[in-house]
C-alpha atoms as a PDB file:
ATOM      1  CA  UNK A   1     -15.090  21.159 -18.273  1.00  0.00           C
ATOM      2  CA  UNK A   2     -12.016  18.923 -18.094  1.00  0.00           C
ATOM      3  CA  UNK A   3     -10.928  16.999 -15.418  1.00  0.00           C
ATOM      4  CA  UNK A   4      -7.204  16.530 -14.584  1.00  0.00           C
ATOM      5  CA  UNK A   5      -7.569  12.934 -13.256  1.00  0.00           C
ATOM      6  CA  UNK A   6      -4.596  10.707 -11.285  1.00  0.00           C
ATOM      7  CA  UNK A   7      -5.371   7.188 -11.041  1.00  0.00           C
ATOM      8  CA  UNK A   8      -3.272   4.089 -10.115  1.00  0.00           C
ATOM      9  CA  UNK A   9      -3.263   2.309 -12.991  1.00  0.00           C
ATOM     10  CA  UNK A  10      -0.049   0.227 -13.986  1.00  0.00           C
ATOM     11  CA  UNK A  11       0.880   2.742 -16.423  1.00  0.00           C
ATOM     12  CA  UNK A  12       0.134   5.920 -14.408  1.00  0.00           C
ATOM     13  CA  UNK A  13       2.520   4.464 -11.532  1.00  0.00           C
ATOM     14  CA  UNK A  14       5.153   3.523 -13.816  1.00  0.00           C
ATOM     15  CA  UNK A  15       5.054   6.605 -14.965  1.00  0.00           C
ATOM     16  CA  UNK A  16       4.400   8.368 -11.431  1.00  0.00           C
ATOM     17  CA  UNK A  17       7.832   6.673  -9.786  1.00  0.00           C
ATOM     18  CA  UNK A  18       9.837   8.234 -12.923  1.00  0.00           C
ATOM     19  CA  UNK A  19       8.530  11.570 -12.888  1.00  0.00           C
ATOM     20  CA  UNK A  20       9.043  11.514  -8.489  1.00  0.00           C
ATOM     21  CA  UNK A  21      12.695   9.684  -9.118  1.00  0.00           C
ATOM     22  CA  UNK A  22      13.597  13.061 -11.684  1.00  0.00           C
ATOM     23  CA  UNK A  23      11.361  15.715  -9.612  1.00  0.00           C
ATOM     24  CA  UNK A  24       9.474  16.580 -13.041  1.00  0.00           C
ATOM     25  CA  UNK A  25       5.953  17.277 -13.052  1.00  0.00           C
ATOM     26  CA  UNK A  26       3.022  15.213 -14.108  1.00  0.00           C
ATOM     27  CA  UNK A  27       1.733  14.886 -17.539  1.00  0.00           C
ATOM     28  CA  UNK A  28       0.404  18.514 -18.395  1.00  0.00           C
ATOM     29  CA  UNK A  29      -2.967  16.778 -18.988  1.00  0.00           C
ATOM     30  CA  UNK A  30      -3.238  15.807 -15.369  1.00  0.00           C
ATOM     31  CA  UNK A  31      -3.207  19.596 -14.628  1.00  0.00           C
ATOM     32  CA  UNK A  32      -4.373  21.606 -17.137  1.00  0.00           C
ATOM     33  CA  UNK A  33      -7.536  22.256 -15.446  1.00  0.00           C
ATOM     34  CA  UNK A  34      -6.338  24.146 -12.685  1.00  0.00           C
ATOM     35  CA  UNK A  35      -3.621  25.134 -14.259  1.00  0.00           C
ATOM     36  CA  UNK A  36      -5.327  28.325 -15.613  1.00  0.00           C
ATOM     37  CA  UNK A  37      -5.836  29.267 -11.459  1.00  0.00           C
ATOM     38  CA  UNK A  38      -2.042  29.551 -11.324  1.00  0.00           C
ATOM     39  CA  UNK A  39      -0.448  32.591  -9.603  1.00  0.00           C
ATOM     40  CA  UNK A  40      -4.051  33.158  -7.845  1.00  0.00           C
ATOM     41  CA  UNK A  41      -4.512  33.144  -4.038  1.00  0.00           C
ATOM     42  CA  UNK A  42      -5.640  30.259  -2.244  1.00  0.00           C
ATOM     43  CA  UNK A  43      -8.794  31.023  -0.647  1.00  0.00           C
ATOM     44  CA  UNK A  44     -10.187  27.407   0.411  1.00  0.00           C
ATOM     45  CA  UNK A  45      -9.104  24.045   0.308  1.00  0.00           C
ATOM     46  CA  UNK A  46     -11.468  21.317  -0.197  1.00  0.00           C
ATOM     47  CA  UNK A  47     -11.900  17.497  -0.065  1.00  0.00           C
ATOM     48  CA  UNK A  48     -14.721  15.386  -1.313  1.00  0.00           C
ATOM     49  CA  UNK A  49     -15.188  11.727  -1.283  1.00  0.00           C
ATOM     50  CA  UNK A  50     -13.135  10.762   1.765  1.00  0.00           C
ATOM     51  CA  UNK A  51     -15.094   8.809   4.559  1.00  0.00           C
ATOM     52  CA  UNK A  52     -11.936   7.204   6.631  1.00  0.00           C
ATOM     53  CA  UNK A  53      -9.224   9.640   6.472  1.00  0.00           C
ATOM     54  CA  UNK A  54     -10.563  13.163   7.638  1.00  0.00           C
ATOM     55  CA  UNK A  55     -10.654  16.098   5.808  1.00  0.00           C
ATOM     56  CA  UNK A  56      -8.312  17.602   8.771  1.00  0.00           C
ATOM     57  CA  UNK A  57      -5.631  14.968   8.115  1.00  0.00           C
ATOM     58  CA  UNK A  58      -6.118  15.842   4.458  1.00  0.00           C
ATOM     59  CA  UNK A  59      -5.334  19.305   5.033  1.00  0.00           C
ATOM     60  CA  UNK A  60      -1.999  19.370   7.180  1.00  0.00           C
ATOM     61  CA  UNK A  61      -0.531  16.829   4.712  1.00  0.00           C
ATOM     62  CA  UNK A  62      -1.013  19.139   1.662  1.00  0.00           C
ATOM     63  CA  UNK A  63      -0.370  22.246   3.446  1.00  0.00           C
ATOM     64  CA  UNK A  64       2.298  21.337   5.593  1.00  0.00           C
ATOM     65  CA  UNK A  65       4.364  18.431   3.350  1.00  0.00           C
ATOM     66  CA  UNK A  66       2.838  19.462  -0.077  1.00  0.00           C
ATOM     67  CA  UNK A  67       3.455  22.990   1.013  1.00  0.00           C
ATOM     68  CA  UNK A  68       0.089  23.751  -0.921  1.00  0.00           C
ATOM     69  CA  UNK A  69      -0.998  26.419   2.054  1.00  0.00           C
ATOM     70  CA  UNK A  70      -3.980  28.922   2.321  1.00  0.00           C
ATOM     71  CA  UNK A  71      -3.163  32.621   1.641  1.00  0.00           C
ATOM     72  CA  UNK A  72       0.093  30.963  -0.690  1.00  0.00           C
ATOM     73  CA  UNK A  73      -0.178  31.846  -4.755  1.00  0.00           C
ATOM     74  CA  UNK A  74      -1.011  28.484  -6.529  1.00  0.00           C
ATOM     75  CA  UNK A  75       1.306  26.899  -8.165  1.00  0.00           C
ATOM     76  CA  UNK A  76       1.503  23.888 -10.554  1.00  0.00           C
ATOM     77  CA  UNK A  77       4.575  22.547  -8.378  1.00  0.00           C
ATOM     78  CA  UNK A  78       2.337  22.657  -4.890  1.00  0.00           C
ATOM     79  CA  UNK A  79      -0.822  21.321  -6.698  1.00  0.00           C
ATOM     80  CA  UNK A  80       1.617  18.701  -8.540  1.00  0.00           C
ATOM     81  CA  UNK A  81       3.498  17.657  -5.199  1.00  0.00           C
ATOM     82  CA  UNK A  82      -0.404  17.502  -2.891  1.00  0.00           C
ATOM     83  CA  UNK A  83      -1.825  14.984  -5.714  1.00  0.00           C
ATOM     84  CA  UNK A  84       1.236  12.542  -5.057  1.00  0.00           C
ATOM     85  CA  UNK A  85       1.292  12.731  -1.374  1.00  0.00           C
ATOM     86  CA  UNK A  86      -2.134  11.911  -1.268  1.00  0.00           C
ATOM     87  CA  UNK A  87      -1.651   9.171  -3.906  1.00  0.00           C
ATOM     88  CA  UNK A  88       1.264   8.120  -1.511  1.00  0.00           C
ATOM     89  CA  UNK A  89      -0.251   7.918   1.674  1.00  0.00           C
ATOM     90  CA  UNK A  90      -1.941   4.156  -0.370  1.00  0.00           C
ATOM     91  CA  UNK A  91      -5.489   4.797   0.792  1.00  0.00           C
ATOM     92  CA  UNK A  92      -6.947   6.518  -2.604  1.00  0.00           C
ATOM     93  CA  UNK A  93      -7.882   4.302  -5.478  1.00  0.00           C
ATOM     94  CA  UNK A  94      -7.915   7.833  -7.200  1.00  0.00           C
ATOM     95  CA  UNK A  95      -7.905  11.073  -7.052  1.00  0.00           C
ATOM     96  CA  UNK A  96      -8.362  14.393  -9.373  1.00  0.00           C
ATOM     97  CA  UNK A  97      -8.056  18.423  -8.790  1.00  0.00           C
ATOM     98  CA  UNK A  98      -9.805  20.938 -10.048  1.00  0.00           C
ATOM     99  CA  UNK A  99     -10.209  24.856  -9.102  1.00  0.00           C
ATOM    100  CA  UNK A 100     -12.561  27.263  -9.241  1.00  0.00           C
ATOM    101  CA  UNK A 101     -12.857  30.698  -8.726  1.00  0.00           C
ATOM    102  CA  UNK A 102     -13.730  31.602  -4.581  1.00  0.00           C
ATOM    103  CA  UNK A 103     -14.037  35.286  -2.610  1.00  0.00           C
ATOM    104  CA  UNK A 104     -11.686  36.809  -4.761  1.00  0.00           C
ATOM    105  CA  UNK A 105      -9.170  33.799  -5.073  1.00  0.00           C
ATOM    106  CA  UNK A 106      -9.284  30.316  -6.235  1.00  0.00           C
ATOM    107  CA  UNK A 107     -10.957  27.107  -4.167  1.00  0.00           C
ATOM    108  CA  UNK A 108      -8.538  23.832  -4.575  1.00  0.00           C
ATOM    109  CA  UNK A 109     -10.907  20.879  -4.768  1.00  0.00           C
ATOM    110  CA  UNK A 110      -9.934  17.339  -4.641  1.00  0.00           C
ATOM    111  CA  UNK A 111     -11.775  14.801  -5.537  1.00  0.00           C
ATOM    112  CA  UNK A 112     -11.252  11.373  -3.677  1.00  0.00           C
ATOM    113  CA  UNK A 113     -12.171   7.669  -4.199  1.00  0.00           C
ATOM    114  CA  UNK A 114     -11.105   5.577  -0.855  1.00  0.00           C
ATOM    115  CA  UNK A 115      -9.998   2.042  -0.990  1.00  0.00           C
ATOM    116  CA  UNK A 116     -12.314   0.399   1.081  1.00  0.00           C
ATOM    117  CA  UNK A 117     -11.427  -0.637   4.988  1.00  0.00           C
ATOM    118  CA  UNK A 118     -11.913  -4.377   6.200  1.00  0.00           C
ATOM    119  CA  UNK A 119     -14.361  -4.243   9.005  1.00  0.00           C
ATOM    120  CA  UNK A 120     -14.083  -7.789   9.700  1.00  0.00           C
ATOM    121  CA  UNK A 121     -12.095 -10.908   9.286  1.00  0.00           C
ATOM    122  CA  UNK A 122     -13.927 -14.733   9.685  1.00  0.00           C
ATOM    123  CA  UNK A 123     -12.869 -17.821   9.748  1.00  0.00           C
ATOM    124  CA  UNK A 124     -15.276 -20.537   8.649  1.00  0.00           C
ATOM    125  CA  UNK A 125     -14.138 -24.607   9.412  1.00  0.00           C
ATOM    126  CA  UNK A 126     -11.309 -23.792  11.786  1.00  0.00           C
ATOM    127  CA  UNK A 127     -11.892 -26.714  14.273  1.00  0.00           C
ATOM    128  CA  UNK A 128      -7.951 -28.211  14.527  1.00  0.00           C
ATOM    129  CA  UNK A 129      -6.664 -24.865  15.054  1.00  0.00           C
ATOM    130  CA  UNK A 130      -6.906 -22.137  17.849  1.00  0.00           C
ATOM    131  CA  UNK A 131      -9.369 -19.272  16.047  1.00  0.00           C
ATOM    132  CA  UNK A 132      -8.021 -16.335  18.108  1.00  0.00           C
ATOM    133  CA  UNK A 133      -4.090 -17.723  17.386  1.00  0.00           C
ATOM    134  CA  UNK A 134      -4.830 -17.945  13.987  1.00  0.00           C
ATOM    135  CA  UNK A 135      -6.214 -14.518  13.350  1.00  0.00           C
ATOM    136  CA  UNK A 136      -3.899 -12.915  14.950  1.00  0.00           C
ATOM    137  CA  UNK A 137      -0.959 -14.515  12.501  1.00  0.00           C
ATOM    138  CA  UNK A 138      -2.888 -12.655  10.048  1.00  0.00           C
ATOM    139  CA  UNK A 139      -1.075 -10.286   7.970  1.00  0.00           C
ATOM    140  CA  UNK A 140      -4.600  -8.710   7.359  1.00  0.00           C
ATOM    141  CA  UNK A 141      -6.061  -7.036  10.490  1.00  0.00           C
ATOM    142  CA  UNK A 142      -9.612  -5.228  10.794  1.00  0.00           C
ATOM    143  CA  UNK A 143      -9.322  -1.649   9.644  1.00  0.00           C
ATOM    144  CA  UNK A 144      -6.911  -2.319   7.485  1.00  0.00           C
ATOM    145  CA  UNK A 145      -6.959  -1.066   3.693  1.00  0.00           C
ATOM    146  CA  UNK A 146      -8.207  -4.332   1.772  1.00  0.00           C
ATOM    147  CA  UNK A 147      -5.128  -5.451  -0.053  1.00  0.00           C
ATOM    148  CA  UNK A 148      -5.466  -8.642  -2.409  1.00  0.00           C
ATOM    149  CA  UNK A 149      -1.820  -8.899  -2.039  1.00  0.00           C
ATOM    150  CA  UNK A 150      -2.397  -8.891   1.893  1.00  0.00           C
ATOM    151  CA  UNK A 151      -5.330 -11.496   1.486  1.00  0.00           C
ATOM    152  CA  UNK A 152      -3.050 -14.381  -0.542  1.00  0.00           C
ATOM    153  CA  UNK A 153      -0.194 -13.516   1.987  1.00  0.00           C
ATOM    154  CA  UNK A 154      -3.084 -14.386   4.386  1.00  0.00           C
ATOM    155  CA  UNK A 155      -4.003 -18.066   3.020  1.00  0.00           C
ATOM    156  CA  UNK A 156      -0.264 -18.885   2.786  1.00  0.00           C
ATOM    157  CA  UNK A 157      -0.153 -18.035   6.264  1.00  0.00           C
ATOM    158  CA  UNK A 158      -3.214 -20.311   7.238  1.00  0.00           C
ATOM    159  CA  UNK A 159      -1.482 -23.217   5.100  1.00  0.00           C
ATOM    160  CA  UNK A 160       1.266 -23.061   6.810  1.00  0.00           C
ATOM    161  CA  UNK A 161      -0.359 -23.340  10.296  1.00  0.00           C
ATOM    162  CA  UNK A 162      -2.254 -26.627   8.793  1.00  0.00           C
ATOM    163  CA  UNK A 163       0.687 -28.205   7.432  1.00  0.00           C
ATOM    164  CA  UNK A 164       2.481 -27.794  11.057  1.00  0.00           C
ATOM    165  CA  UNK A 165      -0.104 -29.626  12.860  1.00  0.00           C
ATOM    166  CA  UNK A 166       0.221 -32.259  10.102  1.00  0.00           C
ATOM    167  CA  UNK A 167      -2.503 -31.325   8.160  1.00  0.00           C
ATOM    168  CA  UNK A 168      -1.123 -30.762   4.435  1.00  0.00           C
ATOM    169  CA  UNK A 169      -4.567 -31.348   2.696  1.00  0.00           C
ATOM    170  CA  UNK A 170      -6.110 -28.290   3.926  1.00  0.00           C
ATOM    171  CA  UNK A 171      -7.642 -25.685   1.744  1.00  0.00           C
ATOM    172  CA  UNK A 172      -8.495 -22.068   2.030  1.00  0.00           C
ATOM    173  CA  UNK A 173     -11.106 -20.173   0.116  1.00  0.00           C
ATOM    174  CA  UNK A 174     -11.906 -16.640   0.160  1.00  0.00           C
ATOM    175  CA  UNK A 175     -15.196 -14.824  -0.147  1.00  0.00           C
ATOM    176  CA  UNK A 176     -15.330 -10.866   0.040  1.00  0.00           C
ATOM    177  CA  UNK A 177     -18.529  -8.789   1.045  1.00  0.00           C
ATOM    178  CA  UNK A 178     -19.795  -5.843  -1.305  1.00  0.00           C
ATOM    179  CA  UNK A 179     -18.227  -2.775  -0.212  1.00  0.00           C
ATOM    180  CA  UNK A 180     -20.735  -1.180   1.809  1.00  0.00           C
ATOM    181  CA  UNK A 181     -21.228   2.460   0.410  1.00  0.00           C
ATOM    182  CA  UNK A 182     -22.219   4.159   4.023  1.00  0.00           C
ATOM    183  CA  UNK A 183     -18.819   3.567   5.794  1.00  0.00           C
ATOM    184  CA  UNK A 184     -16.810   2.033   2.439  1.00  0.00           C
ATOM    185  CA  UNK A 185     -15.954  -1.436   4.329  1.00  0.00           C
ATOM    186  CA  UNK A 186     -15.850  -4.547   3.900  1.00  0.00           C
ATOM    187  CA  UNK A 187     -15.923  -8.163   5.035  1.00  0.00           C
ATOM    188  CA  UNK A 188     -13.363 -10.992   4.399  1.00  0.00           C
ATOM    189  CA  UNK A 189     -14.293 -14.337   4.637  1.00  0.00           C
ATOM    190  CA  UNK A 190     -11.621 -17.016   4.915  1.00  0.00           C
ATOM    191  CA  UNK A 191     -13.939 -20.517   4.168  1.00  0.00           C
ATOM    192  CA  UNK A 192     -11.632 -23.396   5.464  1.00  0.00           C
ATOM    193  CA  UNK A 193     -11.912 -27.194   4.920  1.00  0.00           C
ATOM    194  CA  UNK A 194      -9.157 -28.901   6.670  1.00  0.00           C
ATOM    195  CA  UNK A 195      -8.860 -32.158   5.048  1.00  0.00           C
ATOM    196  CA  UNK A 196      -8.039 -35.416   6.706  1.00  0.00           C
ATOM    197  CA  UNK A 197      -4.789 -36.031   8.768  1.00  0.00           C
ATOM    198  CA  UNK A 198      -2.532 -38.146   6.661  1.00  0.00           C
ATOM    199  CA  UNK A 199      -2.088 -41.962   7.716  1.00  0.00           C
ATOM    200  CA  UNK A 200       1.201 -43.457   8.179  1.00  0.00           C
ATOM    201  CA  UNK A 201       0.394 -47.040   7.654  1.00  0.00           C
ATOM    202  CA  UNK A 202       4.323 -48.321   7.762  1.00  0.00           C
ATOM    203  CA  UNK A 203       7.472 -47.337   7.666  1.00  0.00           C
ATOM    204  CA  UNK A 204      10.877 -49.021   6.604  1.00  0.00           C
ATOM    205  CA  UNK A 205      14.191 -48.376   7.888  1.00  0.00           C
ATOM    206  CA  UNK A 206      16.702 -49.236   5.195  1.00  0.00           C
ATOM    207  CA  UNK A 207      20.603 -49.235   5.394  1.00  0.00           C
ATOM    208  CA  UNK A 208      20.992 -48.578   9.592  1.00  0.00           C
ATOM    209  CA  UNK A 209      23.775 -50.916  10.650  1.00  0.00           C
ATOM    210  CA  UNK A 210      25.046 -48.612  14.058  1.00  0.00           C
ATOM    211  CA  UNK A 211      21.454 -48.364  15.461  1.00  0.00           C
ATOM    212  CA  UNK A 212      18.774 -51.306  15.914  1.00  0.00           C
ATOM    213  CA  UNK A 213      15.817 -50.369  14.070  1.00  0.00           C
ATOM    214  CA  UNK A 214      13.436 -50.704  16.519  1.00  0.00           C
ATOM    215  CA  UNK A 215      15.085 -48.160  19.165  1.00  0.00           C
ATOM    216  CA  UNK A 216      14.230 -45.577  15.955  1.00  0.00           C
ATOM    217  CA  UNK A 217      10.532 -46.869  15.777  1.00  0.00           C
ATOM    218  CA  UNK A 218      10.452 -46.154  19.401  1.00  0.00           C
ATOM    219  CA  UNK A 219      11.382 -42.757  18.901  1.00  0.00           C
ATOM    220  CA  UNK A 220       9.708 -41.633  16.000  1.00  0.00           C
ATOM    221  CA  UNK A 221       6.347 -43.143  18.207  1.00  0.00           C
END
């Protein structure tokens, strides 16, 4: 059987902004499975693969901003419009339809992969720095999709808080847990080694003639 398949991959997006921007379908290929279900009643709508956003939630965004409803004909358009509001909502890697034939109508399936959730956040080496303060900065909170975008906005963040304490040799690492396949979550690790402070062992004042010198030494001590 063939699978109509919508995945985030560069090219699918590019091509998924251009086809919402003119209000064209997708590619036929992406449909063509349930495609021959169209004009048949919808008799059940249902959801596999999705641990963290509920089948319920699922079902009042297709039905009720997809307009893909129960007791409605099927239509490419509805099936077309559900896939990208899904897709939208950022918390699928993936996702596919299909149909099949259901007490004397047609059953929508969709088939979902879930990006996995971030269960938990450490931080390793903080000693300089207030733990709690620092986490919270975080772009990247607990239960949040992972992002890798989120995570480097994250160690830019943590550099920064080093370098205002005067501590501009610091470096962050990051390890990631496996995604755990009961509860699809996962742990970030932010491994920190904070360097040394920096020494100032003199400094020369060149080219004051208004101010004495030393009244600046006092105030820079």
């Amino acid at each position: 059987m063939k699978k109509s398949f919508w995945k985030p991959s560069a090219l699918i997006t590019s091509a998924f902004l251009a086809l919402t921007a003119t209000g064209f379908l997708m590619q036929n290929s992406l449909l063509s499975q349930v495609a021959k279900y169209e004009g048949k009643k919808i008799t059940y709508i249902e959801f596999r693969g999705n641990r963290n956003v509920s089948g319920k939630t699922l079902l009042d965004i297709v039905e009720n901003e997809a307009g893909l409803k129960r007791g409605d004909k099927l239509t490419i358009n509805a099936v077309d419009r559900a896939l990208k509001t899904i897709f939208n909502l950022g918390k699928f890697s993936y996702a596919r339809v299909e149909g099949e034939f259901f007490e004397g109508g047609v059953k929508v399936i969709f088939y979902l992969q879930e990006l996995p959730v971030v269960r938990e956040i450490v931080l390793k080496g903080v000693e300089e720095l207030n733990e709690q303060e620092l986490l919270e900065a975080l772009p990247l909170k607990e239960d949040d999709i992972y992002s890798d975008q989120k995570v480097a906005q994250a160690v830019q963040v943590i550099l920064a808080k080093y370098r205002e304490e005067g501590l501009f040799n610091a470096i962050v690492k990051v390890r990631k847990s496996e995604v755990d396949p009961e509860d699809n979550t996962l742990v970030v690790k932010f491994l920190i080694d904070e360097g040394e402070d920096i020494k100032i062992s003199k400094i020369n004042i060149l080219g004051v003639k208004s101010v004495d010198p030393e009244d600046l030494y006092a105030v820079m001590e």
